[in-house]
Every structure is written in C-alpha cells, then in structure tokens.
PDB file of N, CA and C in Angstrom:
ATOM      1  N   UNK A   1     141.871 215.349  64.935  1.00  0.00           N
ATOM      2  CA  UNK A   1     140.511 215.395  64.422  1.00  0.00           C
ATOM      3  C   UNK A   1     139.608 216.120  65.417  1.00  0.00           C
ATOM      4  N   UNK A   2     138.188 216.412  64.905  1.00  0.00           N
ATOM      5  CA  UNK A   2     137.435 217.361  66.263  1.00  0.00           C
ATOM      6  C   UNK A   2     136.975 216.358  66.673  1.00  0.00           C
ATOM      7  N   UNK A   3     137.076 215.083  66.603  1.00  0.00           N
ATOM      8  CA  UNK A   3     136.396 213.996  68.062  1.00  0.00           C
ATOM      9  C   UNK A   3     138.068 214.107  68.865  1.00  0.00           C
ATOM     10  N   UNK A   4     138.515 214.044  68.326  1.00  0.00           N
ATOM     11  CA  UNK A   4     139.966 213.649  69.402  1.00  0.00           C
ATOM     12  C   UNK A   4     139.630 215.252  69.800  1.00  0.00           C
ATOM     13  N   UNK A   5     139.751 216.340  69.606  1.00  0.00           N
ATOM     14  CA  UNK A   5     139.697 217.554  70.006  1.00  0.00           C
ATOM     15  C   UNK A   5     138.885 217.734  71.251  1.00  0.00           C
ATOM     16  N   UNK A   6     137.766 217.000  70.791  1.00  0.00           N
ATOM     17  CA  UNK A   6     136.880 217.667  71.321  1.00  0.00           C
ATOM     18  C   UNK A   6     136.295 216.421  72.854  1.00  0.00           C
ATOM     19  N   UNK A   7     137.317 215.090  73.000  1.00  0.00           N
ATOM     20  CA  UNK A   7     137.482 214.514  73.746  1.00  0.00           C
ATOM     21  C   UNK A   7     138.192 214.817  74.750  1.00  0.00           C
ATOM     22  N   UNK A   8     139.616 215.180  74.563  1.00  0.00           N
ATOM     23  CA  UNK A   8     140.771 215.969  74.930  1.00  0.00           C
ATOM     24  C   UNK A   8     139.912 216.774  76.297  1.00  0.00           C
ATOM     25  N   UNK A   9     139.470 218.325  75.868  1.00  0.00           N
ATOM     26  CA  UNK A   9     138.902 219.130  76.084  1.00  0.00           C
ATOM     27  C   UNK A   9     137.695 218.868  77.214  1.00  0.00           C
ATOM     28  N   UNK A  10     136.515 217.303  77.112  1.00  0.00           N
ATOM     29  CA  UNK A  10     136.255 217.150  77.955  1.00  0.00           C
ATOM     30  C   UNK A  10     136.763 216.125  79.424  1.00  0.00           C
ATOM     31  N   UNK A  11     137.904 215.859  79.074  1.00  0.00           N
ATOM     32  CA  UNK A  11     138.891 215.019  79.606  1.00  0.00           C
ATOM     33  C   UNK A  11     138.639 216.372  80.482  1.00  0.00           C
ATOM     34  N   UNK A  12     139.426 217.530  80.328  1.00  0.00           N
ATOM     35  CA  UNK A  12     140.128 218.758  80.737  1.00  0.00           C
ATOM     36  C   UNK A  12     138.947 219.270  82.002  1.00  0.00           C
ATOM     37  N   UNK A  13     137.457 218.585  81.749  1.00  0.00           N
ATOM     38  CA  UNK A  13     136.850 219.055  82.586  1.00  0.00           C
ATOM     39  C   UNK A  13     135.554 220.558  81.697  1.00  0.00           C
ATOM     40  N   UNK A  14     136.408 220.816  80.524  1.00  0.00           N
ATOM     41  CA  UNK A  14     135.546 221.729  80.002  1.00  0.00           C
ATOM     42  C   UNK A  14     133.641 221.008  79.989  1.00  0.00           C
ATOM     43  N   UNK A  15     133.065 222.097  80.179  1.00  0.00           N
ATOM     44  CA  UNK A  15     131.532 222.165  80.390  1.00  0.00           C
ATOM     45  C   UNK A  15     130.693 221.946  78.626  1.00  0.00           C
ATOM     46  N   UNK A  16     131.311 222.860  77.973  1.00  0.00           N
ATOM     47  CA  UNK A  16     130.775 222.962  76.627  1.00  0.00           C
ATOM     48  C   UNK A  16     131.914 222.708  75.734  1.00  0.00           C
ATOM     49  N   UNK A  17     131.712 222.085  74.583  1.00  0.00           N
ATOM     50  CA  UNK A  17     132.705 222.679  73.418  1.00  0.00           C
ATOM     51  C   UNK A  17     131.748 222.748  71.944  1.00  0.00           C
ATOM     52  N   UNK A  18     132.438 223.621  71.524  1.00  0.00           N
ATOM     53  CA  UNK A  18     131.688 223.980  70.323  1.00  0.00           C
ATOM     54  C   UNK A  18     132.520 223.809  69.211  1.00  0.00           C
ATOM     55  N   UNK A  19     131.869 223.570  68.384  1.00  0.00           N
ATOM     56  CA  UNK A  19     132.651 223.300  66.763  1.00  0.00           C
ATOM     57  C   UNK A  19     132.231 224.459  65.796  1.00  0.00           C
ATOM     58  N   UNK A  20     133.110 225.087  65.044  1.00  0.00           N
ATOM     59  CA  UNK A  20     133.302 226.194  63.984  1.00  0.00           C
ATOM     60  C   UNK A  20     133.925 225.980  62.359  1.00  0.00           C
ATOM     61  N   UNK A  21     133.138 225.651  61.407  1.00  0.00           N
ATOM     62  CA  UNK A  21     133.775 225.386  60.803  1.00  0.00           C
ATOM     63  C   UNK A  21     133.486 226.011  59.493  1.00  0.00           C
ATOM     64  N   UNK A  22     134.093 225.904  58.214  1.00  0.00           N
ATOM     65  CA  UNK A  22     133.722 226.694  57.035  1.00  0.00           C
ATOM     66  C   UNK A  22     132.481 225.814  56.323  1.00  0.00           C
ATOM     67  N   UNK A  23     133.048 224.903  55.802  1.00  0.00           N
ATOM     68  CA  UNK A  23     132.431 223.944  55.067  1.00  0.00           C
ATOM     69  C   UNK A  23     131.429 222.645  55.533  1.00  0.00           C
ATOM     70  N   UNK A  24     130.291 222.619  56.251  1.00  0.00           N
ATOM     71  CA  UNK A  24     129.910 221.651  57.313  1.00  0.00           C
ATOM     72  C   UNK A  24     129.668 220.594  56.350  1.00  0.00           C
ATOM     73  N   UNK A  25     130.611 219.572  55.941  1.00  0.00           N
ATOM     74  CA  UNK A  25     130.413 218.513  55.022  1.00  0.00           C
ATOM     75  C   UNK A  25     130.254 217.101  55.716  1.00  0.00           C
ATOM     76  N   UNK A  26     129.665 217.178  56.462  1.00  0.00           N
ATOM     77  CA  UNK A  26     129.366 215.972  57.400  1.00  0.00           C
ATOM     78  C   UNK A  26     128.590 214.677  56.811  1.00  0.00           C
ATOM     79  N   UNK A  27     129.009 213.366  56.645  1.00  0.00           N
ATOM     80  CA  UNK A  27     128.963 212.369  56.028  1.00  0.00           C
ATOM     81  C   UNK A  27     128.901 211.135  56.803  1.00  0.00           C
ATOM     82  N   UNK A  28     127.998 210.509  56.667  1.00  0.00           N
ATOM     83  CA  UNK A  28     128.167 208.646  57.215  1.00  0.00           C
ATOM     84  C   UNK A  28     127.603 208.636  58.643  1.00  0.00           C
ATOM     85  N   UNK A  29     127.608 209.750  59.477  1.00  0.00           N
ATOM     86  CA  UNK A  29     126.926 209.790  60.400  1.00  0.00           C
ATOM     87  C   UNK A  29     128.161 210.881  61.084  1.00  0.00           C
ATOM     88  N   UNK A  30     128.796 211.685  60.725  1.00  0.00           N
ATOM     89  CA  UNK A  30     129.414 212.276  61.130  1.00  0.00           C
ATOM     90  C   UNK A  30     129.307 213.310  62.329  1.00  0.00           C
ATOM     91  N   UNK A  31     128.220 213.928  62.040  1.00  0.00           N
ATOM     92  CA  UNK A  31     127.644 214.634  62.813  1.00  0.00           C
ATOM     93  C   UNK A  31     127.209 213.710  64.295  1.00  0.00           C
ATOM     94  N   UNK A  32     126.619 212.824  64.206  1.00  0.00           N
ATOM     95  CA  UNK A  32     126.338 212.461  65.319  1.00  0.00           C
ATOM     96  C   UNK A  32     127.496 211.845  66.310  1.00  0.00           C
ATOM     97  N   UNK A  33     128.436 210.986  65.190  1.00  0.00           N
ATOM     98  CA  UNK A  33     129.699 211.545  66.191  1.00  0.00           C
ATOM     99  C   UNK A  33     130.097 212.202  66.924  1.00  0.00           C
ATOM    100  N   UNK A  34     130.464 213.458  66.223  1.00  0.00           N
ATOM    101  CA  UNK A  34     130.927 214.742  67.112  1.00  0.00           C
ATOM    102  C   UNK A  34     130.198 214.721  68.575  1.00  0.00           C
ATOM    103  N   UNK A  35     129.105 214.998  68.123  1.00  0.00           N
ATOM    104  CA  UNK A  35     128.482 214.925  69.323  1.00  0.00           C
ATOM    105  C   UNK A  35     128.397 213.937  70.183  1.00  0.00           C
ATOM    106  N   UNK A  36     128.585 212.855  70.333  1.00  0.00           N
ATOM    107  CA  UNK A  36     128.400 211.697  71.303  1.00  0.00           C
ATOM    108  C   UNK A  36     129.923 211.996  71.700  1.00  0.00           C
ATOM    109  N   UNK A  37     131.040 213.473  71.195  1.00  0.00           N
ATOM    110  CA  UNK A  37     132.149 212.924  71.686  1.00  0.00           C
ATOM    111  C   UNK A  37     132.029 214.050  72.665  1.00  0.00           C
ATOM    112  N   UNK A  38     130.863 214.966  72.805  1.00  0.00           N
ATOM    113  CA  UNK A  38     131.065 215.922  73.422  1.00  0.00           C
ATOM    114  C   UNK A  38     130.202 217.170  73.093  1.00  0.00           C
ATOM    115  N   UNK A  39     130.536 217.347  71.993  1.00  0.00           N
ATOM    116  CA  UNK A  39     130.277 218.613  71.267  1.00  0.00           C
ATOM    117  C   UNK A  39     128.752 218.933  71.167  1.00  0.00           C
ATOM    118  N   UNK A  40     128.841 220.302  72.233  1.00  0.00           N
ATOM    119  CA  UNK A  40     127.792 220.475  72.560  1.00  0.00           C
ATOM    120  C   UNK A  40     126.736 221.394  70.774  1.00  0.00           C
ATOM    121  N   UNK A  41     127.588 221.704  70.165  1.00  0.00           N
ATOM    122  CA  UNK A  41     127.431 222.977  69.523  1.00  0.00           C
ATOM    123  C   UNK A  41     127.934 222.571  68.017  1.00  0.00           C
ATOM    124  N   UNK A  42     127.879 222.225  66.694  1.00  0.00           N
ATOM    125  CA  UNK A  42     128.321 222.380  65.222  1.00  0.00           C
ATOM    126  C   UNK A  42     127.838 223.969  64.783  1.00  0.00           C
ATOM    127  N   UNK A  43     128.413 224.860  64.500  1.00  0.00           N
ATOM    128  CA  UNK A  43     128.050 225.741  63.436  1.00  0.00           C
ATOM    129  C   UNK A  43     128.746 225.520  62.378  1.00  0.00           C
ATOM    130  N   UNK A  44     128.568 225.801  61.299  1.00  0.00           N
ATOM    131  CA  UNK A  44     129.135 226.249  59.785  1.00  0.00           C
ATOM    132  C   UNK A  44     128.595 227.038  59.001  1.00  0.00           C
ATOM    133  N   UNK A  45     129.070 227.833  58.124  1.00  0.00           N
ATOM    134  CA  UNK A  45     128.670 228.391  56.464  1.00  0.00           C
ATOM    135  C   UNK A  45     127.717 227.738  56.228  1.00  0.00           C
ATOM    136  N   UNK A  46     127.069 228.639  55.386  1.00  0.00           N
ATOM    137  CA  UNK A  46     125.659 227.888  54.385  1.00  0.00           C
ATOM    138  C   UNK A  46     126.669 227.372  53.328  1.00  0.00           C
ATOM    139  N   UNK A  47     127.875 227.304  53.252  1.00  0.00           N
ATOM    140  CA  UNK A  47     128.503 226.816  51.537  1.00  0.00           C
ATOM    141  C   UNK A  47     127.500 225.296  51.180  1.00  0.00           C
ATOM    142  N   UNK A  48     127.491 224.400  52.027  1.00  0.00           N
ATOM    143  CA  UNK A  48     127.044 222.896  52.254  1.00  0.00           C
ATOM    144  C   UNK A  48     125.767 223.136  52.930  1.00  0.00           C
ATOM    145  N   UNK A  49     124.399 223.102  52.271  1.00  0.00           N
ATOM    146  CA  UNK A  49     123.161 223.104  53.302  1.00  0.00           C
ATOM    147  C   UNK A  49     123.620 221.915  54.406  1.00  0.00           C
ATOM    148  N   UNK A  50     122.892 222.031  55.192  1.00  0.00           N
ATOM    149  CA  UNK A  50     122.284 221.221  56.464  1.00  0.00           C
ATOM    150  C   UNK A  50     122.782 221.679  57.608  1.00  0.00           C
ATOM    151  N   UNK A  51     122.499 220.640  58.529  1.00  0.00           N
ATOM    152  CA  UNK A  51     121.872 221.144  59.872  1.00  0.00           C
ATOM    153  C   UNK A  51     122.603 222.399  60.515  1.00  0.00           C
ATOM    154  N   UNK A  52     123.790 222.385  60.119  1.00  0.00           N
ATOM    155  CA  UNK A  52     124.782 223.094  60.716  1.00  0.00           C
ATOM    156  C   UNK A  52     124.752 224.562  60.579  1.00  0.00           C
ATOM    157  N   UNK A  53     124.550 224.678  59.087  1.00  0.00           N
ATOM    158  CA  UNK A  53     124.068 225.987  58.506  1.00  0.00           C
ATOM    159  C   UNK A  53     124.063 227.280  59.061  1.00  0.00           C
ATOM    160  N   UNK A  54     124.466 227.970  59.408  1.00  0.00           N
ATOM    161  CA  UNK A  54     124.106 229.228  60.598  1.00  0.00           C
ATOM    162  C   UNK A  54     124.690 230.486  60.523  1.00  0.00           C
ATOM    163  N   UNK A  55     125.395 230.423  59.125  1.00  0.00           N
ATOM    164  CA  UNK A  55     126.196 231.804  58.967  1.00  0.00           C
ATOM    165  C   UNK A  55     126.142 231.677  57.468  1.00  0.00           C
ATOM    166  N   UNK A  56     125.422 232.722  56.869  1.00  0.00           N
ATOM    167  CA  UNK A  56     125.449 232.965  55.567  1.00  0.00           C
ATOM    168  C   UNK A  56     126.804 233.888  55.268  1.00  0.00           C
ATOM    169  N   UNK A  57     127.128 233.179  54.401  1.00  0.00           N
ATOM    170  CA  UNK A  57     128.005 233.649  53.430  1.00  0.00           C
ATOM    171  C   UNK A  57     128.295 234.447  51.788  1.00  0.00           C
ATOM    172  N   UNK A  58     126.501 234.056  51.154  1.00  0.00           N
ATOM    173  CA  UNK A  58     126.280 235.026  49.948  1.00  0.00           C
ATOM    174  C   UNK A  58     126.694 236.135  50.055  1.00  0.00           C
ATOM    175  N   UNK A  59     126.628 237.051  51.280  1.00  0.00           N
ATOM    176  CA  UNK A  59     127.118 238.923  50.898  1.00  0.00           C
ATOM    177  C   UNK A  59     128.304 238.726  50.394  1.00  0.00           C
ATOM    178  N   UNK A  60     129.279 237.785  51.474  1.00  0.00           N
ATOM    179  CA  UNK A  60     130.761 237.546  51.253  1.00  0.00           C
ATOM    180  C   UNK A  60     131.094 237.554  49.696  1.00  0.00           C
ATOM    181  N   UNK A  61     130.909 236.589  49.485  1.00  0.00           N
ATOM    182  CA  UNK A  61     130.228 235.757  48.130  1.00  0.00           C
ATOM    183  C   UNK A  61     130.596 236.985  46.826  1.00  0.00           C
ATOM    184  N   UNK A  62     129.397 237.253  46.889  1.00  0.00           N
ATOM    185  CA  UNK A  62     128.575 237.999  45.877  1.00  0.00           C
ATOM    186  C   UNK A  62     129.782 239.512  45.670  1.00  0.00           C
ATOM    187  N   UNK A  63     129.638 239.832  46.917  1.00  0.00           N
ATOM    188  CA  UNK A  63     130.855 240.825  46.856  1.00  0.00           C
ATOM    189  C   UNK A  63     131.915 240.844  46.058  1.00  0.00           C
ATOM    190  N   UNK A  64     133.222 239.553  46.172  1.00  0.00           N
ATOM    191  CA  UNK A  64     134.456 239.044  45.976  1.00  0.00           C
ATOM    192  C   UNK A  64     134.202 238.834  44.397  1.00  0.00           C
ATOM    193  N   UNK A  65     133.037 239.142  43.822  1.00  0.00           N
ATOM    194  CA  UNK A  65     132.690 238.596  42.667  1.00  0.00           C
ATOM    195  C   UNK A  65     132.311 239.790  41.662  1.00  0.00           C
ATOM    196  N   UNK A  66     132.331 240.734  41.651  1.00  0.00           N
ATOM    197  CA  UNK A  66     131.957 241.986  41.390  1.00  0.00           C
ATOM    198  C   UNK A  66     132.614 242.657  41.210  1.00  0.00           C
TER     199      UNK A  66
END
C-alpha cells in the first residue's frame, strides 16, 4: 500500500516522498493518512476533483475520443 510504501522509504532515511497517482479517490480520511505516514506530496489527474487535482487530463481525453 502507499502508507507501507511510503513508511518503508522513510525508515530508509529518505527526506521527501511523493505520491503519483491516476485516479486521486481518497476516502474516510485517506488522505490524511498518507501523510501522517510521510508523504510529503499527493498529486493526481483531475479524473476525481479534489485536493490532489494537479494534472489535467481533458486534452488527453477529448483527443482519444475523436
């Protein structure tokens, strides 16, 4: 999982870790998880609004569709 991932990693001594993902479907308090495990950073796709949001994907999108 990215808490075990991203625990691991600061075990290792790493400074930052960042999370990358397609779909930011974060639920129940998910998000704040991650982060209390480390994770300095969530990005995702606009597919799912919220916080994570940070890379539009409509050109993609719209393109594949045409």
């Amino acid at each position: 999982s990215i808490i075990k991932a991203a625990q691991f990693l600061k075990k290792q001594k790493c400074k930052r870790v960042f999370v990358a993902c397609t779909h930011g479907l974060l639920v129940e308090g998910a998000e704040k998880k991650i982060r209390k495990a480390g994770v300095s950073r969530i990005i995702s796709t606009n597919t799912i609004p919220g916080n994570t949001s940070k890379v539009d994907v409509s050109g993609i999108l719209a393109k594949s569709v045409q």
